[in-house]
N, C-alpha and C. Protein backbone atom coordinates (compact mmCIF):
# COMPACT_ATOMS: atom_id res chain seq x y z
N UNK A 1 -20.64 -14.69 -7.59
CA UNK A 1 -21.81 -14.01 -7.08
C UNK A 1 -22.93 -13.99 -8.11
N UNK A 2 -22.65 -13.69 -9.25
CA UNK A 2 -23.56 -13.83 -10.10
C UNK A 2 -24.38 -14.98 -10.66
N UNK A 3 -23.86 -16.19 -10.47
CA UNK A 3 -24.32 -17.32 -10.13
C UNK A 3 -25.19 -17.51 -9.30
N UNK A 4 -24.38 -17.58 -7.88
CA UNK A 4 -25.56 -17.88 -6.90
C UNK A 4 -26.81 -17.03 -6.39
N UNK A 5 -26.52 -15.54 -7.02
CA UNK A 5 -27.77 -14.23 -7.03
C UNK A 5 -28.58 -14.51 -8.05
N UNK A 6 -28.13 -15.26 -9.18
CA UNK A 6 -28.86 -14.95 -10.47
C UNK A 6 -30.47 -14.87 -10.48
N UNK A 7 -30.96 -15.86 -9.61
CA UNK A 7 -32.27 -15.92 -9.08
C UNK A 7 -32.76 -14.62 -8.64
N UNK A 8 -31.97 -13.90 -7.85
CA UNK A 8 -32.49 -12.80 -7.56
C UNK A 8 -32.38 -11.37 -7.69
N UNK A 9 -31.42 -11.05 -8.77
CA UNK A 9 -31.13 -9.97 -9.34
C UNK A 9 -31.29 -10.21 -11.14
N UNK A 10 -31.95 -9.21 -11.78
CA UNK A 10 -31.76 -9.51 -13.02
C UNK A 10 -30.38 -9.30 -13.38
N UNK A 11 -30.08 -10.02 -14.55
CA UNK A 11 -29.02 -9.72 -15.92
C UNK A 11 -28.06 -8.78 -16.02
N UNK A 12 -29.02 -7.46 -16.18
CA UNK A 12 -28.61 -6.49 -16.33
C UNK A 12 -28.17 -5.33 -15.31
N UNK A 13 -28.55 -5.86 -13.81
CA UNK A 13 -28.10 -5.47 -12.59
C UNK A 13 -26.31 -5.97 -12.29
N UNK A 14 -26.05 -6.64 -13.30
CA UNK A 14 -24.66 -7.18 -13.38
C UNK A 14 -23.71 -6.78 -14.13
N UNK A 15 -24.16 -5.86 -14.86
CA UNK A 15 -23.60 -5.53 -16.50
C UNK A 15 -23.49 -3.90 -16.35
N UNK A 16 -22.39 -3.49 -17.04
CA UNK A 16 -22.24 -2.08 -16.96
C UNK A 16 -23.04 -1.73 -17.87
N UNK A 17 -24.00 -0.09 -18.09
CA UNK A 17 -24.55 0.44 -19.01
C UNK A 17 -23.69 1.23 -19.83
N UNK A 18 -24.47 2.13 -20.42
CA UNK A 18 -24.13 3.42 -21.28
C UNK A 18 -22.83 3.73 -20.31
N UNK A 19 -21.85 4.40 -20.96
CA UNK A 19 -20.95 5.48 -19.87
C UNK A 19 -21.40 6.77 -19.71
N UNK A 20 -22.68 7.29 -19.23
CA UNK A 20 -22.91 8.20 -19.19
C UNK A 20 -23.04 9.53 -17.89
N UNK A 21 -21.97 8.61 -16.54
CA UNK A 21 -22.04 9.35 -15.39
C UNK A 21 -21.01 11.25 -15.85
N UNK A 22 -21.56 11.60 -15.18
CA UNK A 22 -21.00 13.17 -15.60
C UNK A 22 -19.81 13.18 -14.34
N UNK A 23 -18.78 13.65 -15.01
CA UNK A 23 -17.46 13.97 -14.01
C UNK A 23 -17.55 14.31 -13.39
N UNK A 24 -17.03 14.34 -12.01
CA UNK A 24 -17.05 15.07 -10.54
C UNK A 24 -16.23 16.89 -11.01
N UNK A 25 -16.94 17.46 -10.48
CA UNK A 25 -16.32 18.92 -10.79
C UNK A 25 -15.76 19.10 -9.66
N UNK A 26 -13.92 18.98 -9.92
CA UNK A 26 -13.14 19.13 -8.45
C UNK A 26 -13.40 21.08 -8.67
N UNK A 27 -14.02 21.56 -9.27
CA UNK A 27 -14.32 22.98 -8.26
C UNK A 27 -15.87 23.52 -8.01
N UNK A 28 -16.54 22.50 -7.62
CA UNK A 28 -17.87 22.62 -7.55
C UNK A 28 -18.66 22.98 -5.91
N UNK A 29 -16.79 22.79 -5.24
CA UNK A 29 -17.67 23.21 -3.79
C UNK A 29 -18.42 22.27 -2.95
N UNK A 30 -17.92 21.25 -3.48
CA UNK A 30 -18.39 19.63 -2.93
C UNK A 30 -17.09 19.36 -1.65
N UNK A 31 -17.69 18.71 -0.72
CA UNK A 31 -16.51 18.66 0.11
C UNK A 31 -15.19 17.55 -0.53
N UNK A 32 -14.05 17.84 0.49
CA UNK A 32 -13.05 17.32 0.22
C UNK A 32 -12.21 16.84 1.09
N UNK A 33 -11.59 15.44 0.39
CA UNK A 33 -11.24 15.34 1.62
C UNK A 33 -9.71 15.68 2.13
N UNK A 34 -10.02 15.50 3.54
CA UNK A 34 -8.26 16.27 4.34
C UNK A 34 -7.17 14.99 3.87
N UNK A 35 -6.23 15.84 4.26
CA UNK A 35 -5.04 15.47 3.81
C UNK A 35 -4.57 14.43 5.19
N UNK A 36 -4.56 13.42 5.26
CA UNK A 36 -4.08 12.31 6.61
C UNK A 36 -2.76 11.69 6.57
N UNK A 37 -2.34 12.05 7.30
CA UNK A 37 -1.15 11.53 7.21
C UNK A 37 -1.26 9.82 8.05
N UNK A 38 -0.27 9.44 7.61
CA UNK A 38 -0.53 7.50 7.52
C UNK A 38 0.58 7.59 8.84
N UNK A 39 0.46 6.74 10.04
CA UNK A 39 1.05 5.23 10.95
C UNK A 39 2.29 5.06 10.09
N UNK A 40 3.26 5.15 10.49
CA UNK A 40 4.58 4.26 9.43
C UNK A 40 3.79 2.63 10.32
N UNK A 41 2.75 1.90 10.35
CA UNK A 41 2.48 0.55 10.40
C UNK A 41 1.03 0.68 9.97
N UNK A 42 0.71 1.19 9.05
CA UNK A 42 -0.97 1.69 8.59
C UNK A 42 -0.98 -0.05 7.38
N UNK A 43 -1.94 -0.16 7.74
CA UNK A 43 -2.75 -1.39 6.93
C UNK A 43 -3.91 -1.17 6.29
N UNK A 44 -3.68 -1.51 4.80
CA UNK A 44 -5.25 -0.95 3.84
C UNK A 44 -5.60 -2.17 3.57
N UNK A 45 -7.16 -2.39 3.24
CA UNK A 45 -8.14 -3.32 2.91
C UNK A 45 -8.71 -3.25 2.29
N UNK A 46 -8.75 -3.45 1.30
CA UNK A 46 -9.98 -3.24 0.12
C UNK A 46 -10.32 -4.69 -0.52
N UNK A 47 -11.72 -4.83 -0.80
CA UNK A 47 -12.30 -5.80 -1.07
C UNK A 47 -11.41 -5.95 -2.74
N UNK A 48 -10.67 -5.71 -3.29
CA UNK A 48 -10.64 -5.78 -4.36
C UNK A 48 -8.99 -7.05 -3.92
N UNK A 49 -8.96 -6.54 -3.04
CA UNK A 49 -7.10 -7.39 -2.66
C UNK A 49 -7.19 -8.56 -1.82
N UNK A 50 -6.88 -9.58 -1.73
CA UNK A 50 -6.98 -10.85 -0.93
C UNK A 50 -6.14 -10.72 -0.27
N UNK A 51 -4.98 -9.45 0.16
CA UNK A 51 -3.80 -9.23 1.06
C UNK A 51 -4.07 -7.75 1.70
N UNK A 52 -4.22 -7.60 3.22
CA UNK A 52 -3.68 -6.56 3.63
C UNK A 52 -2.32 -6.33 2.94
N UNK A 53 -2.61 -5.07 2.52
CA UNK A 53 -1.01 -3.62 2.47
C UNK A 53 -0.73 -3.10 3.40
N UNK A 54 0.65 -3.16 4.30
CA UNK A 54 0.91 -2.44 5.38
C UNK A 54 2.30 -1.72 4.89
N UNK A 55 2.40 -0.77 5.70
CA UNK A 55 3.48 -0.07 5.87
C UNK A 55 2.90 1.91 5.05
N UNK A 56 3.86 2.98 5.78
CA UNK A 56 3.15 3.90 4.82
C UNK A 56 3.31 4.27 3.61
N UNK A 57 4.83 3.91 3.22
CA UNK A 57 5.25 3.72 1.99
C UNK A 57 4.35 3.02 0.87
N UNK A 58 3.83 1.49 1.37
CA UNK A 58 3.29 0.99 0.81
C UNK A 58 2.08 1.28 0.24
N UNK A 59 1.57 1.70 1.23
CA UNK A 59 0.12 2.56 1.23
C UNK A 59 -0.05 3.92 0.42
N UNK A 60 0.74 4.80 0.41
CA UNK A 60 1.23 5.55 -0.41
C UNK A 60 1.54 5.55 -1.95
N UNK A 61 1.63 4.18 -2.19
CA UNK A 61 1.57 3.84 -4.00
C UNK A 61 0.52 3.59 -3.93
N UNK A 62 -0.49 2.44 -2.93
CA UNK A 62 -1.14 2.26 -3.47
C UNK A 62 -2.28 2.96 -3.99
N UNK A 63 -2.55 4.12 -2.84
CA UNK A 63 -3.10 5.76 -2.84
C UNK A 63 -2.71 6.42 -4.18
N UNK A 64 -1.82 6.34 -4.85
CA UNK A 64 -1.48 7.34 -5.89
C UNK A 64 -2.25 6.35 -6.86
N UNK A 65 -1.83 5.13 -7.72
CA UNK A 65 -2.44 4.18 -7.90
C UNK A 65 -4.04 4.35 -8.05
N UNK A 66 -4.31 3.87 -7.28
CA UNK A 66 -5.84 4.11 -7.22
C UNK A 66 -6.43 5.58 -7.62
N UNK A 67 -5.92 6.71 -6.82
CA UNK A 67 -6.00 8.24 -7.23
C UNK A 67 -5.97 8.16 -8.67
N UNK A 68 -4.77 7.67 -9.39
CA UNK A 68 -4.58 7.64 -10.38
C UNK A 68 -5.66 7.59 -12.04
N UNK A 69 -6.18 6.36 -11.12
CA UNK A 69 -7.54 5.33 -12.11
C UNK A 69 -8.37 6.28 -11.82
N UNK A 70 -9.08 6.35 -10.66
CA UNK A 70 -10.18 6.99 -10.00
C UNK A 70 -10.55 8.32 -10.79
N UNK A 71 -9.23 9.05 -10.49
CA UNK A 71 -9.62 10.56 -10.53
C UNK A 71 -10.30 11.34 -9.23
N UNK A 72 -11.02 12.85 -9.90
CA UNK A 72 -11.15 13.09 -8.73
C UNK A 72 -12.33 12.66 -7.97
N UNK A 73 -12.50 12.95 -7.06
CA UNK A 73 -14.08 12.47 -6.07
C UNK A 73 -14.49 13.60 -5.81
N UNK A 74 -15.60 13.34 -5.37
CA UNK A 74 -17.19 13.83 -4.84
C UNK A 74 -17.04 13.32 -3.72
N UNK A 75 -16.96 14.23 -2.50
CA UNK A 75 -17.40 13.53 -1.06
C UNK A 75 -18.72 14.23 -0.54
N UNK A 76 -19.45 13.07 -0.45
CA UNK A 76 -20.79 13.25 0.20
C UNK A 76 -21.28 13.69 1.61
N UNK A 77 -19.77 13.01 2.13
CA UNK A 77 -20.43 12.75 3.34
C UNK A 77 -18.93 12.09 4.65
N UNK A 78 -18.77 13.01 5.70
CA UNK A 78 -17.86 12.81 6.44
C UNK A 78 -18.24 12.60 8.30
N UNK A 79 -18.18 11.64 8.42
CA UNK A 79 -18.22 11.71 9.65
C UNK A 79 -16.86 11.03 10.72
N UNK A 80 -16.88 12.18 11.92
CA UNK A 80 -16.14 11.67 12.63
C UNK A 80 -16.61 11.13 14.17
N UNK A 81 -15.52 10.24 14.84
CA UNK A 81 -15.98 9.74 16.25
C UNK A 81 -15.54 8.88 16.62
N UNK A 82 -14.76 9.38 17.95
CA UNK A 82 -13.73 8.58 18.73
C UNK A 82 -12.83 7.85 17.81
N UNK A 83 -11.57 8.83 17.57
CA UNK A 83 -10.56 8.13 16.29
C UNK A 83 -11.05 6.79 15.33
N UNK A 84 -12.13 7.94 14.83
CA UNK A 84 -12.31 7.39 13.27
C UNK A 84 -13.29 8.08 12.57
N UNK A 85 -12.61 7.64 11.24
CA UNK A 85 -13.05 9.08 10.13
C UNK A 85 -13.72 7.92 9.43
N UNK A 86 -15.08 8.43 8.82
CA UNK A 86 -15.60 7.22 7.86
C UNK A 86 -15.81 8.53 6.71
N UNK A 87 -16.15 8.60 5.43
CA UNK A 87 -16.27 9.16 4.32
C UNK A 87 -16.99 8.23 3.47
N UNK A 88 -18.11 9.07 2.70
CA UNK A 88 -18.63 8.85 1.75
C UNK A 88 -18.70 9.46 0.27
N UNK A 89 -17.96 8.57 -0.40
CA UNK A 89 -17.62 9.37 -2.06
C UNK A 89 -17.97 8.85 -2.86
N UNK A 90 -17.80 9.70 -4.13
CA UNK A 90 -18.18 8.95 -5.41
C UNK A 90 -16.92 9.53 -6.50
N UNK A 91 -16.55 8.88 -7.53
CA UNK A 91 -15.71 8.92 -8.64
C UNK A 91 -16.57 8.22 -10.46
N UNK A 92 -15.91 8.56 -11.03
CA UNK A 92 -16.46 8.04 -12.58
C UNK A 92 -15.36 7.36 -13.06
N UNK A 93 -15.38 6.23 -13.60
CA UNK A 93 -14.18 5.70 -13.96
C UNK A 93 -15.17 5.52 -15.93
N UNK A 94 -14.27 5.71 -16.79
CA UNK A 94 -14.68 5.29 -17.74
C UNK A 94 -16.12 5.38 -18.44
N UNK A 95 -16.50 6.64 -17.25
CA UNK A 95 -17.82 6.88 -17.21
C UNK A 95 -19.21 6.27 -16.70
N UNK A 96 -18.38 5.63 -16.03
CA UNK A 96 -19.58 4.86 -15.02
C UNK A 96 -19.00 5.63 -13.23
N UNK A 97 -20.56 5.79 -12.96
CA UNK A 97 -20.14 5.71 -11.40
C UNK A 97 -19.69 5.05 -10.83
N UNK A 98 -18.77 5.26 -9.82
CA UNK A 98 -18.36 4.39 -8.58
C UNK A 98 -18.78 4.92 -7.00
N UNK A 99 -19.12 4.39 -5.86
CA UNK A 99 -19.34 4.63 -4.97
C UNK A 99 -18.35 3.84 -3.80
N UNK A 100 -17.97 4.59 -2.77
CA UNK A 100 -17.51 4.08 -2.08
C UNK A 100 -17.66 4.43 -0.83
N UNK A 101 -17.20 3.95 0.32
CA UNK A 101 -16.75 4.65 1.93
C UNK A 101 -15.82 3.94 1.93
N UNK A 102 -14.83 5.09 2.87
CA UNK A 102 -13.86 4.60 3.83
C UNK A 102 -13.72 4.94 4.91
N UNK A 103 -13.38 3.52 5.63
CA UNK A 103 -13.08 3.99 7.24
C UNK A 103 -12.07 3.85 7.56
N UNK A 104 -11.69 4.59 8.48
CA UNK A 104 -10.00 5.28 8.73
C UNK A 104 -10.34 5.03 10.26
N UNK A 105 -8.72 4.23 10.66
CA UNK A 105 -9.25 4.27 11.98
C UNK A 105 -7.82 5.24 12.69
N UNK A 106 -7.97 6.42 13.77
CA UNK A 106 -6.58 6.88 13.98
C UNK A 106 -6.28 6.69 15.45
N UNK A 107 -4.90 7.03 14.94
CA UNK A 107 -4.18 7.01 16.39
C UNK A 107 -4.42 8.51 16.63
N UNK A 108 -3.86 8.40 18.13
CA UNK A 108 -3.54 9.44 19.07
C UNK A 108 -3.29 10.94 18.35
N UNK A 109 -2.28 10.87 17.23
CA UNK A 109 -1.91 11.69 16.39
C UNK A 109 -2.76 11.93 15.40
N UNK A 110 -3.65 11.67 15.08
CA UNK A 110 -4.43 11.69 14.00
C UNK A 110 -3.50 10.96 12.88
N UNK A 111 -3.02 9.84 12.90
CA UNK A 111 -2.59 9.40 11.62
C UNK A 111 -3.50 8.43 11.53
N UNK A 112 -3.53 7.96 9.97
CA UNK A 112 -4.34 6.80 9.76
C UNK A 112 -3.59 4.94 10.47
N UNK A 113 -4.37 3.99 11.20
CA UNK A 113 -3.38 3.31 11.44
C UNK A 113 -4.34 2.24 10.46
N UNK A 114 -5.64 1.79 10.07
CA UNK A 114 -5.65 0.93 9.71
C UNK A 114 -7.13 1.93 8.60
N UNK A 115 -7.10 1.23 6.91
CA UNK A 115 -8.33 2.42 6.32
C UNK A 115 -8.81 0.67 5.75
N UNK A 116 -10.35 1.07 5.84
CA UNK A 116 -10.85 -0.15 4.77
C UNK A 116 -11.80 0.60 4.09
N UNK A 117 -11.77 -0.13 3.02
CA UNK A 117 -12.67 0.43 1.73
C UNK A 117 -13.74 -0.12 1.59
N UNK A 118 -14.98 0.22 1.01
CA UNK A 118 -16.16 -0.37 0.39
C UNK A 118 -16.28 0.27 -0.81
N UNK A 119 -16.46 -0.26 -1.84
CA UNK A 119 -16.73 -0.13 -3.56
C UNK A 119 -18.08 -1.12 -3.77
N UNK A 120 -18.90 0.31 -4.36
CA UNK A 120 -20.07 -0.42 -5.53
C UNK A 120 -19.65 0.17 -6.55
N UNK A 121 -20.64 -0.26 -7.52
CA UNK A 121 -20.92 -1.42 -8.17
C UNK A 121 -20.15 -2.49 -8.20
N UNK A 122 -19.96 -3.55 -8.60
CA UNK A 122 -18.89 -4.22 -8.80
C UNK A 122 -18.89 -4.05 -10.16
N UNK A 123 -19.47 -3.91 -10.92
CA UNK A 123 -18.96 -4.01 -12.33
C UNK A 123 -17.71 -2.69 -12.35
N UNK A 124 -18.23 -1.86 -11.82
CA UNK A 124 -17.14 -1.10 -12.01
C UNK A 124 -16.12 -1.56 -11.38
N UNK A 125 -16.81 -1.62 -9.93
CA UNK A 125 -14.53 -2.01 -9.10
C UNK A 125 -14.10 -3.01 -10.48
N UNK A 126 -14.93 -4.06 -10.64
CA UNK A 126 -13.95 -4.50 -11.75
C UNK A 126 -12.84 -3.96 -12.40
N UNK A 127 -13.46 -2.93 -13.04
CA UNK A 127 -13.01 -1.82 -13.87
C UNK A 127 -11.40 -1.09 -13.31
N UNK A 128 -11.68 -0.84 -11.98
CA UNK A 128 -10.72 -0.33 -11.23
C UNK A 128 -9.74 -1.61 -10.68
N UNK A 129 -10.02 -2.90 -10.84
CA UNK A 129 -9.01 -3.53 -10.13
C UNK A 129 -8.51 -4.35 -11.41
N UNK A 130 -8.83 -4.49 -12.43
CA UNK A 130 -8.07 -4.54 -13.88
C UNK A 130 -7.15 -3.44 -13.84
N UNK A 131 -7.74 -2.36 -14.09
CA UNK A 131 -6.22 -1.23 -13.95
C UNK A 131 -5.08 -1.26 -13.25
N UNK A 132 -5.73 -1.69 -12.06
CA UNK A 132 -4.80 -1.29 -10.53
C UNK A 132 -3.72 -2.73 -10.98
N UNK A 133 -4.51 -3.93 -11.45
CA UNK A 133 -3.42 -4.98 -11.71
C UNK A 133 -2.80 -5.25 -12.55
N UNK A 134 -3.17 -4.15 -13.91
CA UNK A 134 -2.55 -4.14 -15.25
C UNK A 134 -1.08 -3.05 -14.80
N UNK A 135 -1.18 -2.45 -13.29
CA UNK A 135 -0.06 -1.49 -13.44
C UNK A 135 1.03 -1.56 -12.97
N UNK A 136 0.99 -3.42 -12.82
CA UNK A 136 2.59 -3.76 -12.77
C UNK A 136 2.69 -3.07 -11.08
N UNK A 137 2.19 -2.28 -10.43
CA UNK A 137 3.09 -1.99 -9.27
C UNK A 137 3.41 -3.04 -8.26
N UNK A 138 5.20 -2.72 -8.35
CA UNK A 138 5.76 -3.94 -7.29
C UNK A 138 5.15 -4.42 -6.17
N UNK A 139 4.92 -3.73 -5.35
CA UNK A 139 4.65 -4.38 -4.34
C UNK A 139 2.63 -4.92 -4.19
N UNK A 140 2.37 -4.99 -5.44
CA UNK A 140 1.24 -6.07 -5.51
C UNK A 140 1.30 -6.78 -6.73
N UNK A 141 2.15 -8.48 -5.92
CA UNK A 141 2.43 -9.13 -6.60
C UNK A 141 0.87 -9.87 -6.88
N UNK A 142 1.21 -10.57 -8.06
CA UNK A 142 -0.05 -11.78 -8.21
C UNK A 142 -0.95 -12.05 -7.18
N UNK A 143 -0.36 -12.47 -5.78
CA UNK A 143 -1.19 -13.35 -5.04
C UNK A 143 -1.98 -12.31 -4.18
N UNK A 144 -1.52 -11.20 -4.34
CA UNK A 144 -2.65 -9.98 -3.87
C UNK A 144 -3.74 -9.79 -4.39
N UNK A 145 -3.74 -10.44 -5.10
CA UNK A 145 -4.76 -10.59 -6.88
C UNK A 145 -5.74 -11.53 -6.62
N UNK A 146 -5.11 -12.64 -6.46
CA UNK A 146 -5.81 -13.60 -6.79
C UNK A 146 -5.79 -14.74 -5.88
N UNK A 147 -6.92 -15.58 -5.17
CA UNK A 147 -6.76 -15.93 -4.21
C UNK A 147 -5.63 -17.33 -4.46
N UNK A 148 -5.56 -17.92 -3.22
CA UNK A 148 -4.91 -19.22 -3.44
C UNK A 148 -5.87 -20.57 -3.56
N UNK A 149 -4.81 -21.26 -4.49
CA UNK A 149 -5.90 -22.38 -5.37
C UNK A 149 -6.67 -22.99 -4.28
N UNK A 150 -5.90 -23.48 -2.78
CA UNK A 150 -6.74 -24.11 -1.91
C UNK A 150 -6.92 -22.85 -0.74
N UNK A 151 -8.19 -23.05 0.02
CA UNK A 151 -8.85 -22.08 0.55
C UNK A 151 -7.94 -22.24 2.06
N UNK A 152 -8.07 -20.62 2.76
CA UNK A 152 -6.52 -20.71 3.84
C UNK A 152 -7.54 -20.82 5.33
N UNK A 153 -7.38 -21.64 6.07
CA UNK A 153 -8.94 -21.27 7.44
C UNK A 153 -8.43 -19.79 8.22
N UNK A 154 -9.57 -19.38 8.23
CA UNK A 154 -9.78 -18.41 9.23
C UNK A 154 -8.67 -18.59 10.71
N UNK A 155 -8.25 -17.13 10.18
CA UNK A 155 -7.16 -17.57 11.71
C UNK A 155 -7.76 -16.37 12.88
């Protein structure tokens, strides 16, 4: 991306700054979010993984995981409608902001059956998907990582 933008974003629109975002104050009275219980067949997406994660187990590390790096959040912003929850948050990793939404889509029960993520900056997700792949967890092997050498068509 930085290649083919270079024309149209400066340098330094690419590059992390100072670490100077201030921590989310988990008692500041900022909303939060509910507690969802997962589909035992729930599928996560995040731009950071070249593999849907299914199952709730699965989903469940990868939630702690991520929680883990992240820390706590700032939710901005929640909306619901016709089984689905979208959220708008923010986290500091290393002292840079991160921004994200997620959309949750539910069943009948209110469980989550399928959540996808959006992360800015990228310099940061960087940040967060070095961690997430430095932490060894089993069930994201390599190729969750990293795409395959030849490109797979759209199915």
């Amino acid at each position: 991306m930085l290649v083919a933008a270079s024309g149209v974003a400066p340098l330094e629109a690419w590059t992390l700054g100072g670490a100077d975002a201030a921590p989310p104050d988990p008692d500041s009275g900022v909303g939060r979010s509910p507690t969802l219980a997962l589909a035992p067949d729930v599928r996560f997406h995040s731009p950071m993984l070249v593999k849907t994660i299914a199952g709730d187990e699965n989903v469940h590390q990868v939630h702690r995981l991520i929680g883990g790096i992240q820390g706590p959040r700032v939710y901005h912003a929640r909306l619901y409608r016709e089984r689905r929850l979208v959220e708008h948050w923010s986290c500091v990793i290393d002292g840079h902001c991160q921004q994200g939404v997620d959309v949750f889509d539910l069943d009948e029960q209110d469980r989550v059956t399928d959540q996808r993520v959006w992360l800015r900056p990228w310099p940061v997700t960087n940040l967060l998907r070095d961690r997430a792949m430095a932490s060894g967890l089993d069930i994201l092997p390599i190729d969750v990582w990293i795409p395959p050498a030849q490109p797979r068509p759209l199915a």
